[in-house]
Protein backbone atom coordinates (compact mmCIF):
# COMPACT_ATOMS: atom_id res chain seq x y z
CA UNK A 1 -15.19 -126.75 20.89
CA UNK A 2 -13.88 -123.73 22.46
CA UNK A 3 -10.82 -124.13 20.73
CA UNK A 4 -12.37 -124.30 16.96
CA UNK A 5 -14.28 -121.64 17.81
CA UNK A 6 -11.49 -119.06 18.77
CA UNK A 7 -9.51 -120.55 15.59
CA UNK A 8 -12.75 -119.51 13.46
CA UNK A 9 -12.82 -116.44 14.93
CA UNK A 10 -9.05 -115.20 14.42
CA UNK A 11 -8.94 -116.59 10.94
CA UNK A 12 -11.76 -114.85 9.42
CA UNK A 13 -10.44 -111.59 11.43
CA UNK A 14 -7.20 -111.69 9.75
CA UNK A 15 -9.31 -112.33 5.91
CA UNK A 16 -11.94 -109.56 6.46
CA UNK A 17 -9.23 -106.46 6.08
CA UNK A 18 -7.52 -108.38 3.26
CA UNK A 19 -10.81 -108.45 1.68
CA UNK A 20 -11.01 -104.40 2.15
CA UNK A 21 -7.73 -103.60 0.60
CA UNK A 22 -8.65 -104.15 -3.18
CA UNK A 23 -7.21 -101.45 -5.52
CA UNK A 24 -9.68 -99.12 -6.35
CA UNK A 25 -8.70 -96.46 -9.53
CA UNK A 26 -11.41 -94.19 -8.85
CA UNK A 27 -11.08 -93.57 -4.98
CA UNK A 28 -8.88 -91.27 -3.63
CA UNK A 29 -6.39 -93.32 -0.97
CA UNK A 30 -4.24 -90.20 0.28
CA UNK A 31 -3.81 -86.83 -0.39
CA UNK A 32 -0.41 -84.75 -0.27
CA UNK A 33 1.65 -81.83 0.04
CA UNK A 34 5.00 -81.66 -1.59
CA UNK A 35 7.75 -78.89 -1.88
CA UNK A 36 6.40 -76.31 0.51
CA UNK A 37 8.70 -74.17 2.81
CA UNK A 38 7.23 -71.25 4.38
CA UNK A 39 2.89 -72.74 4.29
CA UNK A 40 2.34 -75.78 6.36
CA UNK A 41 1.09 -78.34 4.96
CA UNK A 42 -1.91 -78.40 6.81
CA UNK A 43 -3.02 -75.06 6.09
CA UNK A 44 -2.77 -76.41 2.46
CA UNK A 45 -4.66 -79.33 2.77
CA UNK A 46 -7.26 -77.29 4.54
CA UNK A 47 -8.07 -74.94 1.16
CA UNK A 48 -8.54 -78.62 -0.67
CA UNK A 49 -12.03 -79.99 -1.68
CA UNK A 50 -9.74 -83.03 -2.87
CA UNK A 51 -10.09 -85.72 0.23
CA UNK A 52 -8.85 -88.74 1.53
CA UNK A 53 -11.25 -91.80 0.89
CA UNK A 54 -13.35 -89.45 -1.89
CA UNK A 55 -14.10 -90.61 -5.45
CA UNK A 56 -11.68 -89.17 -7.91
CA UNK A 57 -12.65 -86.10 -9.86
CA UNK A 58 -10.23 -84.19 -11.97
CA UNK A 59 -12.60 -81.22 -12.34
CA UNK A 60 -12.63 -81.23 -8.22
CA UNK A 61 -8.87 -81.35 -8.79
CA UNK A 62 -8.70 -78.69 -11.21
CA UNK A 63 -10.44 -76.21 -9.20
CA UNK A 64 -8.18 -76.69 -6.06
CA UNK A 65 -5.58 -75.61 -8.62
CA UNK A 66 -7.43 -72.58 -9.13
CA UNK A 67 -8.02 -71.94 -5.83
CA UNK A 68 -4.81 -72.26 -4.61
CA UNK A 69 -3.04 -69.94 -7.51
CA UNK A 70 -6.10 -67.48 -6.01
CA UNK A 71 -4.15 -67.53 -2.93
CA UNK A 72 -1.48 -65.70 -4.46
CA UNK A 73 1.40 -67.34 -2.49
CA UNK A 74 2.39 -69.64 -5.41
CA UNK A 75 4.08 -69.03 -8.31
CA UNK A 76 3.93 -72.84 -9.56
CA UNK A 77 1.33 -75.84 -8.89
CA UNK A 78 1.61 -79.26 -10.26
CA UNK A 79 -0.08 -82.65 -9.23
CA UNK A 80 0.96 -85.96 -10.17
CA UNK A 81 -0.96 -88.96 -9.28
CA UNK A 82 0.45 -92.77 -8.45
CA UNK A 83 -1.23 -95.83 -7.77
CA UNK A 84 -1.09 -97.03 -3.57
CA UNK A 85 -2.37 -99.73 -1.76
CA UNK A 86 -6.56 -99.16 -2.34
CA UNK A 87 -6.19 -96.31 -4.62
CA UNK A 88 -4.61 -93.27 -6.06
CA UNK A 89 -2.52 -90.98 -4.21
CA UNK A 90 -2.62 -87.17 -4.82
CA UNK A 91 -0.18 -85.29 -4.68
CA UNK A 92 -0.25 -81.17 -5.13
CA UNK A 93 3.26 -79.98 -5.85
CA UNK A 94 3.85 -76.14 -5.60
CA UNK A 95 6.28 -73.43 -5.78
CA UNK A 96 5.88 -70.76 -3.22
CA UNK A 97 6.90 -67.12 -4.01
CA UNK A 98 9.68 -65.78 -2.73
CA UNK A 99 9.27 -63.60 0.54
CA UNK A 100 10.79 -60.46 0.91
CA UNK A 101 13.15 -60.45 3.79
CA UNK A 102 14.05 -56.55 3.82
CA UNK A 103 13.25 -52.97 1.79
CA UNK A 104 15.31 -50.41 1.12
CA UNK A 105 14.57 -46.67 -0.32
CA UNK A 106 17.57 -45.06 -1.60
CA UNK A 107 18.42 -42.23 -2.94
CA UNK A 108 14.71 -40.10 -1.00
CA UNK A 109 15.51 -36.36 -0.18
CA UNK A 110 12.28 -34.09 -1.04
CA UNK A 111 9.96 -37.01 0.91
CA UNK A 112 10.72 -39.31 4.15
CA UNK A 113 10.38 -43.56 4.23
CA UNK A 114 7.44 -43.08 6.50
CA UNK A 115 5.52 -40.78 4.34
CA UNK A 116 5.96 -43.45 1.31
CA UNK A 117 5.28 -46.10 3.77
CA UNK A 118 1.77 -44.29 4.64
CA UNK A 119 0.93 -43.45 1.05
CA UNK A 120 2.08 -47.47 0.07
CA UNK A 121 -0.39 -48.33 2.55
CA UNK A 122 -3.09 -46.03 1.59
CA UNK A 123 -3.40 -46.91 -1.84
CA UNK A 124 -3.22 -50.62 -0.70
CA UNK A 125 0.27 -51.37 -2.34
CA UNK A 126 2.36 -51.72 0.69
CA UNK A 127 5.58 -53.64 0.55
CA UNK A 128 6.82 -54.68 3.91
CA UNK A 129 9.53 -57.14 5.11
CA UNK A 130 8.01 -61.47 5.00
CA UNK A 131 5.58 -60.16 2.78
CA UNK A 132 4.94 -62.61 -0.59
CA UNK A 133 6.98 -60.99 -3.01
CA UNK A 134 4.71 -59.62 -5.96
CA UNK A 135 6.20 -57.88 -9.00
CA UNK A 136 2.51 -56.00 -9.91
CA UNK A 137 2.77 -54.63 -6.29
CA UNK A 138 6.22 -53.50 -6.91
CA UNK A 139 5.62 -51.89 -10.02
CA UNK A 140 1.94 -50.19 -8.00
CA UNK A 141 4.86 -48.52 -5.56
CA UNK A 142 7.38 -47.76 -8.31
CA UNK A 143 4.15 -45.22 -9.71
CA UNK A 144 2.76 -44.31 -6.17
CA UNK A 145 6.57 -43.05 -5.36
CA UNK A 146 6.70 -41.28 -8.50
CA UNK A 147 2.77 -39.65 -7.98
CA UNK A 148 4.40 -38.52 -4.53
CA UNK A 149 7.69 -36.80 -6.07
CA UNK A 150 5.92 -35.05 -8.71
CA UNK A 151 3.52 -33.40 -6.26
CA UNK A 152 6.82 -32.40 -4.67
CA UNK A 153 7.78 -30.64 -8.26
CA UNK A 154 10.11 -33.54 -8.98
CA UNK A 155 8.24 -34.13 -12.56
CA UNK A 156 11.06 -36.05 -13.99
CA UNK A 157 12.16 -38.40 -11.05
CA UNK A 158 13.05 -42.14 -12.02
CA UNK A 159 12.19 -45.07 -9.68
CA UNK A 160 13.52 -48.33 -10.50
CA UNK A 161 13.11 -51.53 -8.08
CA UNK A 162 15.79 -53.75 -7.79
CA UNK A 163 16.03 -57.08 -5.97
CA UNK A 164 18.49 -59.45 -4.73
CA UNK A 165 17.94 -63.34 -3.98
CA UNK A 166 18.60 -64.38 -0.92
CA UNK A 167 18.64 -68.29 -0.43
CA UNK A 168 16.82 -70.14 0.05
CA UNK A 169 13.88 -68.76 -1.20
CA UNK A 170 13.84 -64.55 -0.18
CA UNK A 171 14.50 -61.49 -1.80
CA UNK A 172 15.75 -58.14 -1.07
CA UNK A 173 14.29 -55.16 -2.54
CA UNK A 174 15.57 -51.84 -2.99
CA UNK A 175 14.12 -48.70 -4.71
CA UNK A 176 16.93 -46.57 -6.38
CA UNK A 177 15.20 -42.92 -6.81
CA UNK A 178 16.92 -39.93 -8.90
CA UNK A 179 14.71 -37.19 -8.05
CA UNK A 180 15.83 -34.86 -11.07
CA UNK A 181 15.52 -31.12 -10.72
CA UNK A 182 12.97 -29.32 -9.11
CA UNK A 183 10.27 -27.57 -11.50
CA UNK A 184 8.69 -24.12 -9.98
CA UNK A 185 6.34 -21.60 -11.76
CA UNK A 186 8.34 -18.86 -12.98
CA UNK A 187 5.73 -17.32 -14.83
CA UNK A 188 1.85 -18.20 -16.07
CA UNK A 189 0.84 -16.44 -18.73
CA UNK A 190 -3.08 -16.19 -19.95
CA UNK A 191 -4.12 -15.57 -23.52
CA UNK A 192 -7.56 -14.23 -24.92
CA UNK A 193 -9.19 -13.46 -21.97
CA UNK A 194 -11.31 -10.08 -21.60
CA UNK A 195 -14.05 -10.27 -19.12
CA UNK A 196 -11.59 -10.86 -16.58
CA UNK A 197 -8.28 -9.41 -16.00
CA UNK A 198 -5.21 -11.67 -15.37
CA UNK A 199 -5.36 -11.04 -11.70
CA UNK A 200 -8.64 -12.20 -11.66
CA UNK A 201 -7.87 -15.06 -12.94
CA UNK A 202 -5.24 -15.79 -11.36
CA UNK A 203 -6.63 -15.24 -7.57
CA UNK A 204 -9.22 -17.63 -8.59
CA UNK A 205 -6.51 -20.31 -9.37
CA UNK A 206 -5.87 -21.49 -5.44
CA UNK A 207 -2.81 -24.45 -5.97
CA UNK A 208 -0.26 -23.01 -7.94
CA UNK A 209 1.34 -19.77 -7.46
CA UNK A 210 3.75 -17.52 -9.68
CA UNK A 211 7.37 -18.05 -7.95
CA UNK A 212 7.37 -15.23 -4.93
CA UNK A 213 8.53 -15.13 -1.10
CA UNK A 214 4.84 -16.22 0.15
CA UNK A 215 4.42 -19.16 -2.76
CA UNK A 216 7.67 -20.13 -2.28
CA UNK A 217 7.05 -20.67 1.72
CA UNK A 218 3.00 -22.35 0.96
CA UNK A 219 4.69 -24.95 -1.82
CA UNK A 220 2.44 -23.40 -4.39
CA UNK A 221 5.08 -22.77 -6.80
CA UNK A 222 6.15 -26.11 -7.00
CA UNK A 223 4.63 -27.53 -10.80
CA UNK A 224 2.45 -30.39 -10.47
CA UNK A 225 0.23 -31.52 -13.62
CA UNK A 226 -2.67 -32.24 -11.27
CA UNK A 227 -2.98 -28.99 -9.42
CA UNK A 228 -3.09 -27.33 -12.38
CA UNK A 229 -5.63 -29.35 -13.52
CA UNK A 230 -7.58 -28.63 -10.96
CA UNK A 231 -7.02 -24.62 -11.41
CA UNK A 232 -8.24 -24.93 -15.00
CA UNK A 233 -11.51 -26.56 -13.53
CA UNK A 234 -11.85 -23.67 -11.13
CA UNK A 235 -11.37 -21.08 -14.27
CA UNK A 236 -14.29 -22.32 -16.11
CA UNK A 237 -16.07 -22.45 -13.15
CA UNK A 238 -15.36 -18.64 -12.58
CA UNK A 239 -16.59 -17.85 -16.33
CA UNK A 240 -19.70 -19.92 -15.82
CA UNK A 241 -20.97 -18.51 -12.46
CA UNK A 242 -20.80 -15.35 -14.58
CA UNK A 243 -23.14 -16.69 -17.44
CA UNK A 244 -20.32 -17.87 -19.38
CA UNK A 245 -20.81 -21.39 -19.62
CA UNK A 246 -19.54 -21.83 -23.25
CA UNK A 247 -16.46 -20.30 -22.33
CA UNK A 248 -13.72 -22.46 -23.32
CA UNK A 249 -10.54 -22.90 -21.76
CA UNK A 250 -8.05 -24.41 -23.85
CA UNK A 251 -5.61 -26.83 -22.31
CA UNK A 252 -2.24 -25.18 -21.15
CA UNK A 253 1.34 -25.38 -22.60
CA UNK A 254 3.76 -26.06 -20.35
CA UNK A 255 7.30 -24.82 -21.15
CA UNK A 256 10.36 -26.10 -18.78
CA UNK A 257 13.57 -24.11 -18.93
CA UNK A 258 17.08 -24.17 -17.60
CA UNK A 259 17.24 -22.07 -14.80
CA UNK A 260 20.18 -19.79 -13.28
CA UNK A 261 21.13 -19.95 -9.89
CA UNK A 262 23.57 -17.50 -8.32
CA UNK A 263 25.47 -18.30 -5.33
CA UNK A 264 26.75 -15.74 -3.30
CA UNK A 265 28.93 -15.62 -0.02
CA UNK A 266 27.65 -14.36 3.22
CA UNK A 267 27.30 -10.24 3.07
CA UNK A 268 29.76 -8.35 4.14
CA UNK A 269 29.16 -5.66 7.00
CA UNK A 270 31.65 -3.38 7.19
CA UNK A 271 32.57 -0.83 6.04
CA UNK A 272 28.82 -0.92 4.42
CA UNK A 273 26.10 -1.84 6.91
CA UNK A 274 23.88 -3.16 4.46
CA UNK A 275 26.34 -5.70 2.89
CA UNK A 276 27.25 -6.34 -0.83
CA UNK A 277 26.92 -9.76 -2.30
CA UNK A 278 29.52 -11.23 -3.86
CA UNK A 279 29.26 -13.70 -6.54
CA UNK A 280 30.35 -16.72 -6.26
CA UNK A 281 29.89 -19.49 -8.82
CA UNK A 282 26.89 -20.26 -11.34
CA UNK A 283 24.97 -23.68 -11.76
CA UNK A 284 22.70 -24.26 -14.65
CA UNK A 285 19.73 -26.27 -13.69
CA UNK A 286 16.35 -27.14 -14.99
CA UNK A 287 13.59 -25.67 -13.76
């Protein structure tokens, strides 16, 4: 008796699983990660609502798509589904953006790399070494490095981004900068007004200067289409704390010309004590 009942016992053990391992179409048997590199795999399967032993749901499946494109470290997310055992297996295939493994800045003179770096990071567009490589964000720098030059009087400087892949799945990333010429404010010329002489006017304009030994040292002779802008504002202003609040103020035109720039050698002393330049050569730039 003790035998048949140990028999009885081991033979419906070994049936029960058997009985449990029916193919089911509509339940989820496993759930996996293929063709990352750089995420884990568990911190993918963590973002998932898509589980292990769950009924299937495409519209479960579709928004763990969505979520993980929200992510922004893909560039590419498939998932193909095959019958197992007890069920279907899952399986989310992505494409991970490429990292950036260095930046370069060539071609900088009128601003430093940690200045851009500061300003990249202050208008939220930094680009920094195993970073996800993002071609918006390197367009955002391409403008904030351009915003930066012109306020430096470089109105016309080009910034182009580069990169170069570097296997098996990085980048390198260099800006090339031409700065162009310098623009300063040879002149500023005001038309129609009478209640207030040009002096006035111009005191009450406080960022840009006429080109002179103190604007020169301040900066404020260095053209930039904002500061003017803001000088404008401050004219009106000056007409309407005087009552003049219909006074308009016409938007300015801007002429840029070539301008001449004499070298000279160092003076000579004697036999004059005050020295006589001597010219040297001419360069024709634009100003």
């Amino acid at each position: 008796m003790m035998f048949l009942t140990v028999l009885l016992a081991l033979v419906f053990g070994f049936v029960e699983p058997q009985a449990l391992q029916t193919f089911d179409q509509n339940r989820i048997e496993d759930v996996r990660i293929s063709n990352n590199r750089r995420i884990p795999r568990d911190t993918i399967l963590y973002r998932l609502q898509t589980k292990a032993g769950d009924r299937l749901n495409p519209d479960v499946i579709r928004g763990d798509v969505k979520r993980l494109y929200a992510e922004g470290h893909f560039d590419d997310i498939r998932v193909d589904e095959e019958n197992g055992k007890t069920g279907k297996i899952i399986t989310f295939w992505v494409k991970e953006k490429k990292t950036i493994r260095s930046v370069r800045y060539e071609g900088l003179n009128s601003i430093t790399n940690s200045e851009v770096l500061e300003k990249l990071r202050e208008k939220k567009a930094t680009i920094s070494q195993e970073s996800t490589y993002d071609p918006s964000k390197i367009k955002k720098a391409e403008t904030v490095i351009k915003m930066m030059l012109a306020e430096k009087g470089r109105q016309d400087a080009t910034i182009e981004a580069t990169t170069e892949d570097i296997p098996p799945n990085s980048v390198a990333v260099t800006f090339k900068v031409e700065e162009g010429p310098k623009v300063r404010i040879e002149k500023i010329d005001l038309q129609g007004n009478k209640v207030f002489s040009d002096g006035e006017l111009k005191k009450a304009m406080k960022l840009i200067k006429e080109t002179g030994p103190l604007s020169s040292l301040s900066g404020k002779d260095t053209y930039f289409d904002l500061k003017l802008a803001d000088d404008i504002t401050r004219i009106r202003m000056l007409y309407a704390q005087h009552g003049y609040v219909r006074a308009n103020v016409l938007d300015p035109v801007v002429e840029t010309k070539p301008h001449r720039v004499m070298r000279t050698l160092p003076f000579v002393r004697p036999p004059f004590p005050w020295g006589i330049p001597i010219p040297f050569w001419k360069k024709t730039v634009d100003r």
